[in-house]
Protein backbone atom coordinates (compact mmCIF):
# COMPACT_ATOMS: atom_id res chain seq x y z
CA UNK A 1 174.91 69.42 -93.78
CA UNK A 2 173.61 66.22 -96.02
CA UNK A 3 169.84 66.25 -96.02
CA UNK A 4 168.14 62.83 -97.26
CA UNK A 5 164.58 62.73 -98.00
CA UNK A 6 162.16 59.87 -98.30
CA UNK A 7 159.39 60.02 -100.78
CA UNK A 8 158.21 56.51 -100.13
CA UNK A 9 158.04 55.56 -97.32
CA UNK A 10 160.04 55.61 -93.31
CA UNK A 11 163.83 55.50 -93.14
CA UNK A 12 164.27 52.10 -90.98
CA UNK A 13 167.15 49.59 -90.17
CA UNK A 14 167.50 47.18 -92.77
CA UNK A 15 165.04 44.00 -92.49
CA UNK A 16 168.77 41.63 -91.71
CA UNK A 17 168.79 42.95 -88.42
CA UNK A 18 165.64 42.81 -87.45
CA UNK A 19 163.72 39.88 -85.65
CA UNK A 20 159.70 39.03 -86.16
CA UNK A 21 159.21 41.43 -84.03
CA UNK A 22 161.03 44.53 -85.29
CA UNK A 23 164.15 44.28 -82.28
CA UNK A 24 167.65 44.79 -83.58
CA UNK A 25 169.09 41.13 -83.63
CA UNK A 26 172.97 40.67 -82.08
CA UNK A 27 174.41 40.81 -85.24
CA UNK A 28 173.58 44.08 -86.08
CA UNK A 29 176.15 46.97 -85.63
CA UNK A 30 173.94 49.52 -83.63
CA UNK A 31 171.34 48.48 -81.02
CA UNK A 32 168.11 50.43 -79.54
CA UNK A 33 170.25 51.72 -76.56
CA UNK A 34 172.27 54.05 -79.77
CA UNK A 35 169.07 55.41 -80.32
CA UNK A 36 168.19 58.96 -78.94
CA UNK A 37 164.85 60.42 -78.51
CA UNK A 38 163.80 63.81 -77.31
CA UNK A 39 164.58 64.95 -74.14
CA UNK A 40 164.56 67.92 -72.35
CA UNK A 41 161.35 69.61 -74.84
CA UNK A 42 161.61 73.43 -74.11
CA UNK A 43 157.91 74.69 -74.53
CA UNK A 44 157.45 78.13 -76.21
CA UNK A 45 154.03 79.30 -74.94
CA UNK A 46 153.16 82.42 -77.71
CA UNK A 47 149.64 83.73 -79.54
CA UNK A 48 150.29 85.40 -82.12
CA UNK A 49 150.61 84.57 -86.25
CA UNK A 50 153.22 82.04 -86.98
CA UNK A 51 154.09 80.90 -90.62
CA UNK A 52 155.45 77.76 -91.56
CA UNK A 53 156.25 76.21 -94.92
CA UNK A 54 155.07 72.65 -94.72
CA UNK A 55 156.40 70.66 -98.38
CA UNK A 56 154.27 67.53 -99.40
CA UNK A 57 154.57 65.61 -102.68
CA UNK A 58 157.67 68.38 -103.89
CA UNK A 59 155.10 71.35 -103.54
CA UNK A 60 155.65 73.94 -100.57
CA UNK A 61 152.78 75.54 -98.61
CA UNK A 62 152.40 78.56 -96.13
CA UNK A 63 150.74 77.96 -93.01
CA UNK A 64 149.79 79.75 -90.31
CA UNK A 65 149.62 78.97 -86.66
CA UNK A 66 148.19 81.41 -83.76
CA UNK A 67 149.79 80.25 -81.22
CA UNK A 68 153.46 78.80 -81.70
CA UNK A 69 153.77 75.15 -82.15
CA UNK A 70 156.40 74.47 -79.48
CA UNK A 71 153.67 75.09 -76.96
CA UNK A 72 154.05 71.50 -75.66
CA UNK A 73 155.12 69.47 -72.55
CA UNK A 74 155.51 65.79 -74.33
CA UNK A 75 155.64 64.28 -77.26
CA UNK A 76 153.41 61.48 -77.98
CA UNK A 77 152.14 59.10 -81.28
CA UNK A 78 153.72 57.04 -83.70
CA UNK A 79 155.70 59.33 -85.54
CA UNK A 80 158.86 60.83 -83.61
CA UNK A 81 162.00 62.61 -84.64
CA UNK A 82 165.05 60.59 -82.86
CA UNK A 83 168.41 60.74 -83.47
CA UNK A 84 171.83 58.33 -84.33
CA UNK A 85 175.20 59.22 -83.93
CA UNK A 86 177.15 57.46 -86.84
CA UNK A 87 180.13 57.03 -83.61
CA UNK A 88 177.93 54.78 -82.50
CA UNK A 89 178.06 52.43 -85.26
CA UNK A 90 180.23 49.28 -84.97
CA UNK A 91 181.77 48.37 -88.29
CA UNK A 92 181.70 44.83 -89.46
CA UNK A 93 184.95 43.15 -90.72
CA UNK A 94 186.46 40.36 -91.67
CA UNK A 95 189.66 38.41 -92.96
CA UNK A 96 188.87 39.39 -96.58
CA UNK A 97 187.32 42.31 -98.01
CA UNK A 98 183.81 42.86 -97.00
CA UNK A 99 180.76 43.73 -99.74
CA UNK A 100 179.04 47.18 -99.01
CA UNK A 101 175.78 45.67 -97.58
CA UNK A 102 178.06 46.00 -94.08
CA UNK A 103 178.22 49.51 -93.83
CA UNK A 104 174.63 49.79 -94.48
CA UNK A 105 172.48 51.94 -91.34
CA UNK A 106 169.21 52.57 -92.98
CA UNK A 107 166.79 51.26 -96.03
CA UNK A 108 164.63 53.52 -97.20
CA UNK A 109 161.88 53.68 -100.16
CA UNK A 110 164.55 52.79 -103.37
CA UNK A 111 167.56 53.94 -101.68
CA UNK A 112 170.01 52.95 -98.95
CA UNK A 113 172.17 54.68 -96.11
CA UNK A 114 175.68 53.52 -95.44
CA UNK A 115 178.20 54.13 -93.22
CA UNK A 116 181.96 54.23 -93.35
CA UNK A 117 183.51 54.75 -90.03
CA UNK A 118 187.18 53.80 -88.46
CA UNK A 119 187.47 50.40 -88.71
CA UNK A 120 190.36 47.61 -88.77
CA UNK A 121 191.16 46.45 -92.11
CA UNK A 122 191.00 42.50 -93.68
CA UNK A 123 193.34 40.68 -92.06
CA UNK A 124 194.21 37.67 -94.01
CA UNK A 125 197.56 37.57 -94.79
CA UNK A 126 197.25 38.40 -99.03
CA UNK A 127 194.29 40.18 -98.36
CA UNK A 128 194.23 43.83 -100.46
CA UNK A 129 192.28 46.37 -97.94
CA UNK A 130 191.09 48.53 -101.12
CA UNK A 131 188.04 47.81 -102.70
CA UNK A 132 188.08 46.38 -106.38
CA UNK A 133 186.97 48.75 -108.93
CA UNK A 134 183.29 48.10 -109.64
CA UNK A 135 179.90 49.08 -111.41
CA UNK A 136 176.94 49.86 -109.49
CA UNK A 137 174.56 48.64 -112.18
CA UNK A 138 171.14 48.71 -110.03
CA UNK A 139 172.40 52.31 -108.44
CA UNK A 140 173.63 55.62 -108.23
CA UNK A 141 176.15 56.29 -105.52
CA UNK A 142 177.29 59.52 -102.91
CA UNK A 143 179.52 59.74 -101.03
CA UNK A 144 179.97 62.84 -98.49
CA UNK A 145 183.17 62.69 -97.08
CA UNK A 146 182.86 63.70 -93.04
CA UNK A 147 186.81 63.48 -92.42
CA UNK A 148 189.68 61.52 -92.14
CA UNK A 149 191.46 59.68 -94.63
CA UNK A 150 189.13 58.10 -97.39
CA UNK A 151 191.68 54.88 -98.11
CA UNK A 152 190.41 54.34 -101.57
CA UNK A 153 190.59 57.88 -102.67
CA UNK A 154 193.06 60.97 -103.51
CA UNK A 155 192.69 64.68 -103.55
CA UNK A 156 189.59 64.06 -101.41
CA UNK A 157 189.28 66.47 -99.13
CA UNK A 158 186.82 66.99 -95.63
CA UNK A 159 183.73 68.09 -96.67
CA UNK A 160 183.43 67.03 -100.40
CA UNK A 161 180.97 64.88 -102.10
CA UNK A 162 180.76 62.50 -105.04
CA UNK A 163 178.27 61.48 -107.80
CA UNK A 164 179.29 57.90 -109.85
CA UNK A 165 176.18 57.23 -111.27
CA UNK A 166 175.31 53.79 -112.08
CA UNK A 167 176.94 51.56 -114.95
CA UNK A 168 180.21 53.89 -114.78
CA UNK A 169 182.81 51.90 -113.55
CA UNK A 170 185.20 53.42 -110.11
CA UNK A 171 186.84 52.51 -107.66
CA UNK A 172 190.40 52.96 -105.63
CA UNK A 173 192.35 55.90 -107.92
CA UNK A 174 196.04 55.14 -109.06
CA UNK A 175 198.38 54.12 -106.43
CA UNK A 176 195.87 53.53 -103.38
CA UNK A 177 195.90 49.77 -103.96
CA UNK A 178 199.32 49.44 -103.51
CA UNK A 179 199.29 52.15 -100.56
CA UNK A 180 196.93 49.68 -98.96
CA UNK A 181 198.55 47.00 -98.66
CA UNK A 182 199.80 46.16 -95.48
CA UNK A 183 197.88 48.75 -93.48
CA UNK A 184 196.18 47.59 -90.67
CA UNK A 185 193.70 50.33 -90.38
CA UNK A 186 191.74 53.00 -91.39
CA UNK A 187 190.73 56.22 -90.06
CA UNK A 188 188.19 57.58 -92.51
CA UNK A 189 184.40 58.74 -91.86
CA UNK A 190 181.77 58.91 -94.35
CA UNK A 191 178.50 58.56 -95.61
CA UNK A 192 177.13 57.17 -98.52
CA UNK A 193 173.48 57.31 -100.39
CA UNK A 194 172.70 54.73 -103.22
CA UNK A 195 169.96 55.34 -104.82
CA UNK A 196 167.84 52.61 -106.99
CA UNK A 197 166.34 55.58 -109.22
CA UNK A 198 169.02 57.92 -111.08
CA UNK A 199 169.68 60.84 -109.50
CA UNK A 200 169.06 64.37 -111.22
CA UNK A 201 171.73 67.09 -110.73
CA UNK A 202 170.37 70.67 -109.60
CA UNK A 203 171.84 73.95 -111.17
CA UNK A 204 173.49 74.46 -107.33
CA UNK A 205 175.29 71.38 -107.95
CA UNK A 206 176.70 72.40 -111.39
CA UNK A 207 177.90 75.31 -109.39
CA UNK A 208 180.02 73.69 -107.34
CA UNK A 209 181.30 70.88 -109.84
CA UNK A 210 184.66 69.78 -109.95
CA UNK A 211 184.95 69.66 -113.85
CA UNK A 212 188.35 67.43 -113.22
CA UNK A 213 187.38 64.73 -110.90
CA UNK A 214 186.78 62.10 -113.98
CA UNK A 215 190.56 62.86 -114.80
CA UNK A 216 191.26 61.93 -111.47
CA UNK A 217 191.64 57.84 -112.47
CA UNK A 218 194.61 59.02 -114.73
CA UNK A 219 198.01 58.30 -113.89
């Protein structure tokens, strides 16, 4: 599970597809039909002492409710939890390759939300599919790997996730370029965080390093 928090401010769709008036515009690659809110609200009528850990501003607090806080029939205001299903997101191509602002889903407070989802490749006739190696100077960038096969990458398995922090050039490892050539499609599904402000690594994270992956460029 990849958890993404906002400090800043509300997750939304970026301001490009969005009219005056806040509707998703034609072009965009979802619409407000993808969008799920709750349904079906099962309420859990209890008394009793329930404690809850409620985190603002990195600290985390107990709290106690006497009656349970599923006790409800509705849900009403302008805050709501809803839900997106990245299946639902219609990728946007083109006869030569296509910058990363197309797989983007959300914007959030000094960080975006991308999407990379089965998709048809460039289809000009000397276009290269794989992307160019690059330097994210403004960004640090994820990438958690759902499944699939990641076109641009090797030894990348389901479930894995990567860290090129910004400045540090990447891109496709040895051999994908020329593997990519002449494909007409690709299967892979991911998602990918870049982040505006570097990005600290936790001791969990050191746990579960691949000390090797920088090697992985090599020959």
């Amino acid at each position: 599970m990849l958890i993404i928090e906002s400090h800043g401010g509300p997750i939304v769709p970026p301001k490009r597809y969005r009219n005056a008036y806040g509707q998703l515009e034609e072009h965009a690659p979802y619409c407000e039909r993808d969008i799920r809110k709750p349904q079906d609200l099962e309420t859990h009528d209890e008394q009793g002492r329930f404690l809850f850990y409620i985190k603002k501003q990195d600290q985390i607090y107990p709290y106690t409710y006497l009656s349970h806080p599923f006790d409800l029939v509705g849900w009403d205001g302008y805050c709501y939890p809803y839900a997106f299903s990245i299946h639902n997101f219609e990728p946007i191509t083109g006869r030569v390759h296509q910058p990363p602002p197309v797989h983007q889903t959300f914007d959030g407070h000094q960080f975006v939300i991308c999407s990379f989802v089965p998709r048809l490749y460039d289809y000009h006739p000397l276009a290269i599919p794989a992307p160019y190696n690059h330097s994210n100077i403004d960004s640090d960038e994820v990438l958690y790997y759902v499944d699939g096969d990641f076109m641009s990458r090797k030894h990348v398995e389901k479930g894995m996730i990567t860290l090129h922090p910004g400045g540090i050039p990447h891109g496709p490892h040895p051999g994908t370029v020329e593997k990519s050539i002449g494909a007409k499609e690709t299967k892979e599904l991911a998602v990918m965080v870049d982040t505006f402000r570097p990005l600290q690594l936790t001791t969990h994270a050191l746990a579960i390093e691949d000390p090797n992956y920088h090697l992985s460029w090599l020959p």
